[in-house]
N, C-alpha and C. Protein backbone atom coordinates (compact mmCIF):
# COMPACT_ATOMS: atom_id res chain seq x y z
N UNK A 1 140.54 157.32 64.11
CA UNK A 1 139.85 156.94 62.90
C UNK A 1 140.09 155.46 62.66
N UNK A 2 139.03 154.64 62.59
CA UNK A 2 139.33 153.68 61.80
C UNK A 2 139.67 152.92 60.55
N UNK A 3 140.61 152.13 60.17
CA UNK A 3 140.92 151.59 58.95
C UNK A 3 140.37 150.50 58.90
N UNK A 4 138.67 150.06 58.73
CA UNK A 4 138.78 148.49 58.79
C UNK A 4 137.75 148.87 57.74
N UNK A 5 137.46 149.22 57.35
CA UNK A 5 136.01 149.14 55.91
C UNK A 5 136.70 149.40 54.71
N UNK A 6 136.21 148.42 53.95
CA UNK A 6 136.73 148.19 52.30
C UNK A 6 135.68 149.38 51.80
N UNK A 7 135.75 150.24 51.06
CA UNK A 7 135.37 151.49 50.09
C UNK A 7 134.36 150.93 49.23
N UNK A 8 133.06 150.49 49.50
CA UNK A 8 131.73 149.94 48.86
C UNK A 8 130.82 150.80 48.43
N UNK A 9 130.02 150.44 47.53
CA UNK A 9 128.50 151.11 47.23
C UNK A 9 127.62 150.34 47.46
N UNK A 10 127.01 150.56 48.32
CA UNK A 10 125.75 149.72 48.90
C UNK A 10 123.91 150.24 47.97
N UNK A 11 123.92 149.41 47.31
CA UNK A 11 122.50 149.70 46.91
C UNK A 11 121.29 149.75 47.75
N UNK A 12 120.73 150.28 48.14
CA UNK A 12 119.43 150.31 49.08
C UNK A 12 118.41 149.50 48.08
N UNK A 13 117.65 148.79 48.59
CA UNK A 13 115.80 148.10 47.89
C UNK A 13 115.26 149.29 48.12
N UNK A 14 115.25 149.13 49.25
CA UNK A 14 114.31 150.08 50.15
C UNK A 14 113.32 150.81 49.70
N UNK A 15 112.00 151.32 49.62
CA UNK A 15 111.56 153.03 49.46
C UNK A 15 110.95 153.39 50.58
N UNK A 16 110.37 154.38 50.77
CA UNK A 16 109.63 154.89 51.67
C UNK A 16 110.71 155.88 52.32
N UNK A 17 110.52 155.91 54.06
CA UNK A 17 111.53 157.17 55.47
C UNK A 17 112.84 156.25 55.11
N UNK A 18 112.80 154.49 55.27
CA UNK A 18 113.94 153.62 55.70
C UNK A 18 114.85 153.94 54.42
N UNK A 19 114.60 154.42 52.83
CA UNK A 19 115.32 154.24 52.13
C UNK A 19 115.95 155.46 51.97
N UNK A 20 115.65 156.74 52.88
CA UNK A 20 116.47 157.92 53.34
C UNK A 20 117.06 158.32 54.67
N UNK A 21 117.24 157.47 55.05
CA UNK A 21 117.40 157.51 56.44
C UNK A 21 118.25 157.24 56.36
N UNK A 22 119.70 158.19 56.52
CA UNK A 22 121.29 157.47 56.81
C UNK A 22 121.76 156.46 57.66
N UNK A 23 122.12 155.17 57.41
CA UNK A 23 122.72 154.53 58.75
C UNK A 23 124.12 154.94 59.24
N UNK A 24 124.25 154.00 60.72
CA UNK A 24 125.33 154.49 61.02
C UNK A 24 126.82 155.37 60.39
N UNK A 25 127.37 154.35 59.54
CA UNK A 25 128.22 154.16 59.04
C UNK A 25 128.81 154.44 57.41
N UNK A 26 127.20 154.87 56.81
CA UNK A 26 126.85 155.12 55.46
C UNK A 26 126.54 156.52 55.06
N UNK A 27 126.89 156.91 54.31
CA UNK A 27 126.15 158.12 53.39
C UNK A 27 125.35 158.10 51.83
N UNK A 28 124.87 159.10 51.72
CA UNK A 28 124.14 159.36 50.05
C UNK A 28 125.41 159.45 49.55
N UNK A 29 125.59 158.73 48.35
CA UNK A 29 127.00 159.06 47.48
C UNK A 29 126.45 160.20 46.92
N UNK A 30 125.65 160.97 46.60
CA UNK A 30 125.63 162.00 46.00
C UNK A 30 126.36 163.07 46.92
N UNK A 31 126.32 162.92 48.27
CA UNK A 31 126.85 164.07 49.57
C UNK A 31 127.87 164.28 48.75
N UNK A 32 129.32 163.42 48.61
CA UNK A 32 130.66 163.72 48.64
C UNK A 32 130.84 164.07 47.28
N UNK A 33 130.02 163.93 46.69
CA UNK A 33 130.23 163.98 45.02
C UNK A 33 130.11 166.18 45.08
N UNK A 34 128.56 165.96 45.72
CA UNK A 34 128.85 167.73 45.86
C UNK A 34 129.72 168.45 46.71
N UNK A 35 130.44 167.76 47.85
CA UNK A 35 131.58 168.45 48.54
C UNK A 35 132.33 168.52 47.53
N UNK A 36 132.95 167.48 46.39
CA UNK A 36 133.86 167.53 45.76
C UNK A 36 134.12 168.73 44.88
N UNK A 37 132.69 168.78 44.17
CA UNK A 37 132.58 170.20 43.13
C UNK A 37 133.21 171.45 44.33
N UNK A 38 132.41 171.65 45.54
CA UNK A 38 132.59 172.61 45.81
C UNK A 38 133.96 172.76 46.44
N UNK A 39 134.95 171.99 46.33
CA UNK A 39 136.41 171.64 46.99
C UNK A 39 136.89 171.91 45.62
N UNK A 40 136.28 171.42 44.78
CA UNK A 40 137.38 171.64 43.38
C UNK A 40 137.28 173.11 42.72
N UNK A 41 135.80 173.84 42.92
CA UNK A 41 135.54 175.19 42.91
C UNK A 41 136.92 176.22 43.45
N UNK A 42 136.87 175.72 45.10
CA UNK A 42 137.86 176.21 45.94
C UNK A 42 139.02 176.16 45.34
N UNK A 43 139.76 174.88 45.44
CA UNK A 43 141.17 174.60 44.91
C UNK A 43 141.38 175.89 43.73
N UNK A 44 140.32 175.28 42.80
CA UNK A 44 140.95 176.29 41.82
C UNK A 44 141.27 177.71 42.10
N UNK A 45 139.96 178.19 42.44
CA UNK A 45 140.11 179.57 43.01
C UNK A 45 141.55 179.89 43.60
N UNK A 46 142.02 178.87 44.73
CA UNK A 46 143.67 179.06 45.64
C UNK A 46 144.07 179.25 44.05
N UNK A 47 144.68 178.21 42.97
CA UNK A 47 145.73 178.42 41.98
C UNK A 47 145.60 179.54 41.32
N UNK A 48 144.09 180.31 40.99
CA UNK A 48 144.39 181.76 40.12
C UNK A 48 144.62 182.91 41.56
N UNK A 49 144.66 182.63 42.45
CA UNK A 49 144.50 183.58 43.48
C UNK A 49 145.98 183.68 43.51
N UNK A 50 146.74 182.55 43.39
CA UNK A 50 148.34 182.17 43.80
C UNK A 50 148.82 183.12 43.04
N UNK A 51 148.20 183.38 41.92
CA UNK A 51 149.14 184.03 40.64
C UNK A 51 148.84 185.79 40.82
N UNK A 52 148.06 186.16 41.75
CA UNK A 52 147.77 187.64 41.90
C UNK A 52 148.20 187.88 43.13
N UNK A 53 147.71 187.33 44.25
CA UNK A 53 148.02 187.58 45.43
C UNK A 53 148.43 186.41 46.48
N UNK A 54 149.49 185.83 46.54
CA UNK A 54 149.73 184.68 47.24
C UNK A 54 148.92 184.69 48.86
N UNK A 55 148.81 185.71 49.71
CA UNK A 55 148.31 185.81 50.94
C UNK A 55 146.87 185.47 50.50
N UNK A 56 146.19 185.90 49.86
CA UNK A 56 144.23 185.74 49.31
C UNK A 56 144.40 183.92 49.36
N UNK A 57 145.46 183.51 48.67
CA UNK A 57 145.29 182.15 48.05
C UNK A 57 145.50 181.44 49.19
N UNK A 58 146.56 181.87 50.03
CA UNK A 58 146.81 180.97 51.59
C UNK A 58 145.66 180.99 52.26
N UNK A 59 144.87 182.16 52.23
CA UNK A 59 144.01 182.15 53.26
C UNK A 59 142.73 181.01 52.55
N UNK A 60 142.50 181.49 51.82
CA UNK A 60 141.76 180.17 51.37
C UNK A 60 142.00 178.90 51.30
N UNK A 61 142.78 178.93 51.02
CA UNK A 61 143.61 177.10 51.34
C UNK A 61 143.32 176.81 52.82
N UNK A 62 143.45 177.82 53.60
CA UNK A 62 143.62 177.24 55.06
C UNK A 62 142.35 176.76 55.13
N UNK A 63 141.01 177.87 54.89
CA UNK A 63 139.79 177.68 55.35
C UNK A 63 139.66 176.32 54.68
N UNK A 64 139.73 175.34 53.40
CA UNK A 64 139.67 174.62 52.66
C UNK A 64 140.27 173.75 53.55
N UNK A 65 141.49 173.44 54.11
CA UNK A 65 142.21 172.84 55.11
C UNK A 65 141.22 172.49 56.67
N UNK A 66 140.67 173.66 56.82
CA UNK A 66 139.90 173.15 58.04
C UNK A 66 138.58 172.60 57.53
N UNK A 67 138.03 172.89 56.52
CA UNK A 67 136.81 172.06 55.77
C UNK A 67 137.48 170.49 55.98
N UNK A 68 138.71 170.76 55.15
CA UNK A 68 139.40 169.06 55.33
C UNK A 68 139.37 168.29 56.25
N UNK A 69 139.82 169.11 57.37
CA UNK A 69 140.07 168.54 58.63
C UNK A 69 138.62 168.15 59.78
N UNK A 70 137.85 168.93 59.59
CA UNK A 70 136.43 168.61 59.82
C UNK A 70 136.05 167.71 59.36
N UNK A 71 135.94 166.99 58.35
CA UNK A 71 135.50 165.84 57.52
C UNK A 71 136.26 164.92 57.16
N UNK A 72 137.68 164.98 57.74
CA UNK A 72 138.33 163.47 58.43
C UNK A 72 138.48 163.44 59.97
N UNK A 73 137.63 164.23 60.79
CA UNK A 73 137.99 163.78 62.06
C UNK A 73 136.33 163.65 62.23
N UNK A 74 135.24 164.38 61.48
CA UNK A 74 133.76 164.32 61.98
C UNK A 74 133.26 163.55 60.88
N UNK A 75 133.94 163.08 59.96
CA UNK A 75 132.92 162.34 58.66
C UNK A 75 132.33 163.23 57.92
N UNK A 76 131.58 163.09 57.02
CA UNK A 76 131.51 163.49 55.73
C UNK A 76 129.76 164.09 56.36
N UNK A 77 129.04 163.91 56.95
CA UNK A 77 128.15 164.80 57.09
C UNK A 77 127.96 165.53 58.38
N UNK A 78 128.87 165.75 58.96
CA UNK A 78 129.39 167.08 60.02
C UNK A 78 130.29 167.37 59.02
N UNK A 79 131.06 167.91 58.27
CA UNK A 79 131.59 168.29 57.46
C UNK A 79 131.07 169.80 56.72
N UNK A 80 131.37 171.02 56.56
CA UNK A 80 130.66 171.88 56.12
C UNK A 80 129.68 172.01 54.90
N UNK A 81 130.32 171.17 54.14
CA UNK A 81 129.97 171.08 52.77
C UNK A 81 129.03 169.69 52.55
N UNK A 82 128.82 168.73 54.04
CA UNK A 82 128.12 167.80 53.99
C UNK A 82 126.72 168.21 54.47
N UNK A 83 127.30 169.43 55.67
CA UNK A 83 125.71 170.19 56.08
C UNK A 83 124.96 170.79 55.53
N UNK A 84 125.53 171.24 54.37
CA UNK A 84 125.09 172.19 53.67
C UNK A 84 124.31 171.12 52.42
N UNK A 85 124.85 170.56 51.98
CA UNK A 85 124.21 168.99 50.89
C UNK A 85 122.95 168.35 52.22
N UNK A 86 123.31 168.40 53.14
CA UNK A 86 122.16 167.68 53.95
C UNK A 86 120.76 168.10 54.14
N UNK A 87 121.01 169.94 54.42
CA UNK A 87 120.11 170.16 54.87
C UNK A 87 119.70 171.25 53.79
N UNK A 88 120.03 172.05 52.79
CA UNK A 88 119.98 172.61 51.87
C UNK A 88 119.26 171.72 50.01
N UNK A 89 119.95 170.60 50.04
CA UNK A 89 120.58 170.13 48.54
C UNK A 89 119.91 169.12 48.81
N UNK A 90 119.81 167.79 49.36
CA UNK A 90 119.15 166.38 49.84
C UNK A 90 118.12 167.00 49.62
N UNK A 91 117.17 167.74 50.77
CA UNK A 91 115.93 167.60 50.47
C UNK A 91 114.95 167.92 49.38
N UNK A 92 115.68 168.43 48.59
CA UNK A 92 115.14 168.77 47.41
C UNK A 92 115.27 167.99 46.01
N UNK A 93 116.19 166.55 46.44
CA UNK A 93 116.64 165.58 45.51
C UNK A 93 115.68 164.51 46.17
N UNK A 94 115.26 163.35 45.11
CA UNK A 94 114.68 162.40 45.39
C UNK A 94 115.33 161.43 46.47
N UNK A 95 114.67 159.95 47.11
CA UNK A 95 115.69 159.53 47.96
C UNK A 95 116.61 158.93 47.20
N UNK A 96 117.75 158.28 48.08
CA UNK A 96 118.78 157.74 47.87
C UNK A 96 118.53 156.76 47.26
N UNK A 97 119.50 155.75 46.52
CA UNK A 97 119.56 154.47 46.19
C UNK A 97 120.69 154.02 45.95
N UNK A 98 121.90 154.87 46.67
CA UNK A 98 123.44 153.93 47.09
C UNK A 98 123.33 154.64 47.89
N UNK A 99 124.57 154.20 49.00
CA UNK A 99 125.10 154.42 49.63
C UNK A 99 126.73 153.90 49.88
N UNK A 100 127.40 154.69 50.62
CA UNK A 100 128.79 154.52 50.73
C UNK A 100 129.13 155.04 52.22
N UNK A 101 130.43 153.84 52.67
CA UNK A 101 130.97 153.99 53.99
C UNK A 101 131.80 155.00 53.99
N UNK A 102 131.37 155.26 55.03
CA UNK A 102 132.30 156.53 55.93
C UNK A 102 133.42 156.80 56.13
N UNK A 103 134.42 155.69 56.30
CA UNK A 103 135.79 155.58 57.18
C UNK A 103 136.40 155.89 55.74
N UNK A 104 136.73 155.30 54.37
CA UNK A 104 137.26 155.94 53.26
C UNK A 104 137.05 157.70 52.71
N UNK A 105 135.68 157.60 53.04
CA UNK A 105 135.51 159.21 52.63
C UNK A 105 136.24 159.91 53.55
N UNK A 106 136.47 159.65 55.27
CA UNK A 106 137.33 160.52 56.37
C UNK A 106 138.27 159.92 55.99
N UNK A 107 138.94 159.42 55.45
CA UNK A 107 140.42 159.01 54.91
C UNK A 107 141.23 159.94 53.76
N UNK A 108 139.91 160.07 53.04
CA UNK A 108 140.74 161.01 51.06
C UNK A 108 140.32 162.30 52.33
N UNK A 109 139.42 162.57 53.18
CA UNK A 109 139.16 164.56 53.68
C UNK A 109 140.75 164.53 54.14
N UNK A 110 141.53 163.35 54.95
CA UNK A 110 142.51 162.98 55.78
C UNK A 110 143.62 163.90 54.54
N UNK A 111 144.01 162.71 53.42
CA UNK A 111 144.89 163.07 52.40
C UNK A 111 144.49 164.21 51.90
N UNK A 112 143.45 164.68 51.62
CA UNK A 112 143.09 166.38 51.07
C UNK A 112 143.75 167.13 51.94
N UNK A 113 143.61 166.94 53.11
CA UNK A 113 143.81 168.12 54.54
C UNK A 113 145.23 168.14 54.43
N UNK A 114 146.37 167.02 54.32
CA UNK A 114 147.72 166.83 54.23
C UNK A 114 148.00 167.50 53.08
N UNK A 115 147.36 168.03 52.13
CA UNK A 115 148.07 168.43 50.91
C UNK A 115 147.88 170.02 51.00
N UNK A 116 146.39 170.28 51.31
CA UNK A 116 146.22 171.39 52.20
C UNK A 116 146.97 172.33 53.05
N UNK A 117 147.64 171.11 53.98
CA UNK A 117 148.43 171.83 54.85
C UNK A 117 149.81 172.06 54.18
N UNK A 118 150.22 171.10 53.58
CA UNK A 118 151.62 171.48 52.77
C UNK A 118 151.32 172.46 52.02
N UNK A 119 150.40 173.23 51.50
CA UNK A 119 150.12 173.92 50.91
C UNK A 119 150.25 175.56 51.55
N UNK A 120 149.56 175.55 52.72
CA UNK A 120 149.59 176.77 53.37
C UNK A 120 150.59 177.35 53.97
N UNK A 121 151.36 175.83 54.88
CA UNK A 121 152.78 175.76 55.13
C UNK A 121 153.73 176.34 53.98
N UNK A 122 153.81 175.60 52.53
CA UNK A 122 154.48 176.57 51.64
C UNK A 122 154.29 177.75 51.25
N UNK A 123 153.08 178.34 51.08
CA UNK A 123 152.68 179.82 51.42
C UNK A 123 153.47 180.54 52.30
N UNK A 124 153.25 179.99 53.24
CA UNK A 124 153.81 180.87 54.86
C UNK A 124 155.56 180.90 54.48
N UNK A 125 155.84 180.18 54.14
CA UNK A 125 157.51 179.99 53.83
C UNK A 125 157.80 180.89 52.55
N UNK A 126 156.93 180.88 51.70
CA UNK A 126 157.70 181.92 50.35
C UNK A 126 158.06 180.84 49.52
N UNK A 127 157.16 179.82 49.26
CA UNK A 127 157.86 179.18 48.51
C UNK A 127 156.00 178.28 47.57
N UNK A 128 155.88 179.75 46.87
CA UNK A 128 154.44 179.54 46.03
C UNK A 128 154.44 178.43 45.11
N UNK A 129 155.11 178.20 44.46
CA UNK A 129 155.39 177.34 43.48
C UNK A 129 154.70 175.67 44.05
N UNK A 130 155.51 175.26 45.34
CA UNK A 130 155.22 174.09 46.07
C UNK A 130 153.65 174.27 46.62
N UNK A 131 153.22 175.37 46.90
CA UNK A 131 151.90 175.76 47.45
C UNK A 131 150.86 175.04 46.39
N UNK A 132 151.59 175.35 44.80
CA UNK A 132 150.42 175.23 43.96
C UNK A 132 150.38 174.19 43.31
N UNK A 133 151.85 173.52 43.43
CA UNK A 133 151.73 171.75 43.56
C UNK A 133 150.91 171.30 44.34
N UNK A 134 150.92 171.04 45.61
CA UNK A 134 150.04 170.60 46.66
C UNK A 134 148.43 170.70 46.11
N UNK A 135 148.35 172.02 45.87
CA UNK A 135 146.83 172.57 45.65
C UNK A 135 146.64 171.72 44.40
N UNK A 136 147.05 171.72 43.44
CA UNK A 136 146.85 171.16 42.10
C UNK A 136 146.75 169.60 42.39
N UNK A 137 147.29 168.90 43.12
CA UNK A 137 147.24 167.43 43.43
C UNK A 137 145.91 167.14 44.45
N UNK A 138 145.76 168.08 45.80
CA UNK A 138 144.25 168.02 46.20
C UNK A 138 143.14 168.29 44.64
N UNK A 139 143.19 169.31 44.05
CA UNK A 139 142.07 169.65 42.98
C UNK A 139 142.40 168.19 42.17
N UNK A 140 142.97 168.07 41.74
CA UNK A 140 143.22 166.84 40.52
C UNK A 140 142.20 165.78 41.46
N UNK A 141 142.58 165.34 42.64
CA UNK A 141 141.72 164.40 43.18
C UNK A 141 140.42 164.90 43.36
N UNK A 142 139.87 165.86 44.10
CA UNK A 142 138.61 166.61 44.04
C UNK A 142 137.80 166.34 42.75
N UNK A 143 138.45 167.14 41.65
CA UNK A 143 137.79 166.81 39.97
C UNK A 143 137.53 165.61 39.78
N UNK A 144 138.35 164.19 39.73
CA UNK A 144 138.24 163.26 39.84
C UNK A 144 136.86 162.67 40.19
N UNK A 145 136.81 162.89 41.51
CA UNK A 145 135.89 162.49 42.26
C UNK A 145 134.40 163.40 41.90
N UNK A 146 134.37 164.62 42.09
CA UNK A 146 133.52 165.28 41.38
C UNK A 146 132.69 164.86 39.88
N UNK A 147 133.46 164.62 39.19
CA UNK A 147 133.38 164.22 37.93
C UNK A 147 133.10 163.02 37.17
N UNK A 148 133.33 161.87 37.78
CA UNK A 148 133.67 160.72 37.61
C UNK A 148 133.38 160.00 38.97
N UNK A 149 133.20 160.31 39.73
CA UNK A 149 132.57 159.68 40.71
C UNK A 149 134.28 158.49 41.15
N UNK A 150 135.33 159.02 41.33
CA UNK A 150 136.42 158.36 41.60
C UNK A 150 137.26 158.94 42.62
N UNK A 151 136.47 157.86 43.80
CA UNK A 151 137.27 158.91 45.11
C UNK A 151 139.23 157.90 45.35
N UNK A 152 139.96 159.08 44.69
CA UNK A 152 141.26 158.55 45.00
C UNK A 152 141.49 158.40 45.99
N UNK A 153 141.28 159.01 47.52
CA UNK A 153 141.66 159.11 48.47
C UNK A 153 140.78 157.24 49.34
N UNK A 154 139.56 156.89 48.64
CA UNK A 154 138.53 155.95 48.81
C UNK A 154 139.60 154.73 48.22
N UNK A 155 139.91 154.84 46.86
CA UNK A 155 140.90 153.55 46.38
C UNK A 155 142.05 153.12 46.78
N UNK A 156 142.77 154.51 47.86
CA UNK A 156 143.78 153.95 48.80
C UNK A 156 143.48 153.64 49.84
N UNK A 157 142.55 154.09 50.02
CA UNK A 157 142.23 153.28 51.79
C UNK A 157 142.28 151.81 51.54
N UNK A 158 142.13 151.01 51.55
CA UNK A 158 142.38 149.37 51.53
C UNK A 158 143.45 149.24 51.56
N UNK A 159 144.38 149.82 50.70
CA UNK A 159 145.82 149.37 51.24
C UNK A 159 146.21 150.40 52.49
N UNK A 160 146.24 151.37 52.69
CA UNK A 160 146.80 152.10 53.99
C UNK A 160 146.05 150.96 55.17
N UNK A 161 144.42 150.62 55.01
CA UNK A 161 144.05 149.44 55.86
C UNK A 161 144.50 148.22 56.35
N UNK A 162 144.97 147.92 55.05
CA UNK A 162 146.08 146.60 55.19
C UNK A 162 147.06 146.76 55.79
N UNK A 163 147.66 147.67 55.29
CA UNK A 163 149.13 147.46 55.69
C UNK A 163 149.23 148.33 57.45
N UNK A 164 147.83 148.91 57.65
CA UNK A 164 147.63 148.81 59.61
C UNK A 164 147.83 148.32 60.01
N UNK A 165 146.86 147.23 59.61
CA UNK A 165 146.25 145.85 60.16
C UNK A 165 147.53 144.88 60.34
N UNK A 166 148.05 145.02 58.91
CA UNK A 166 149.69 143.96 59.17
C UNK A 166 150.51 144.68 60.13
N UNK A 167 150.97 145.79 60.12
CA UNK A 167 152.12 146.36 61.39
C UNK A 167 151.20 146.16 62.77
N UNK A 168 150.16 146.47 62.86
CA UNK A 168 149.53 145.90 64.84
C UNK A 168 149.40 144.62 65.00
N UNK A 169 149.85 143.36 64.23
CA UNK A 169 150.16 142.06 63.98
C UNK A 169 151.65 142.08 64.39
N UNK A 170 152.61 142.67 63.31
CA UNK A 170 153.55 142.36 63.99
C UNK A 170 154.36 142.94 65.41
């Protein structure tokens, strides 16, 4: 994965095919905004699931975990919840008129998937409590972003970038 793109919104002029037409490197900010709902849907679901049946809640976390992990190693539209906004949800919304880079959005799926996994990992151990920390700190960011259009995982990338960029320097 790369760390070299600062976390932008790119306005398109554009209208017509060119002003829906994803480039390389870009997405519809609306994509991640609806992964988010449906990640923060999830999350929650794991925390009331935690409190009835801890195994229901792991297993969902995991699947949520490999959603994660799909969409920091494939980007945000190979992503399940990006295919589904792509080919379901997009076409039925007008075109675009931002857009946003890629490498931050596979960065916060990156930090989701890590909290994810501490999550399932504490499941598997017997130790629910830490499960629903984890889960509650992915959802808190999810809502965020969902809601407010504030991708936490997007506002740390620049510094995790930086401070790459400075250690393969020295």
């Amino acid at each position: 994965m790369s760390f070299d793109t600062q976390p932008t919104v790119v306005k398109t002029t554009a209208t017509g095919p060119a002003a829906t037409r994803p480039t390389v490197d870009q997405v519809d900010v609306r994509g991640p905004r609806f992964a988010a709902w449906i990640t923060t849907a999830v999350l929650a679901l794991v925390l009331v699931l935690s409190n009835v049946q801890t195994t229901a809640a792991a297993v969902v976390l995991a699947v949520q975990a490999v959603v994660f992990a799909v969409g920091a190693v494939s980007g945000p539209r190979r992503s399940p919840y990006g295919a589904l906004f792509a080919n379901i949800v997009a076409p039925r919304l007008g075109p675009t008129t931002e857009r946003e880079p890629t490498a931050p959005l596979k960065f916060a799926q990156l930090v989701g998937f890590a909290f994810a996994a501490v999550g399932v990992l504490a499941f598997a151990l017997g130790a629910p409590v830490v499960a629903a920390v984890a889960t509650g700190f992915a959802l808190f960011a999810a809502f965020l972003n969902a809601a407010f259009a504030f991708c936490l995982g997007c506002q740390i990338y620049p510094l995790v970038a930086r401070l790459r960029t400075q250690s393969a320097r020295a």
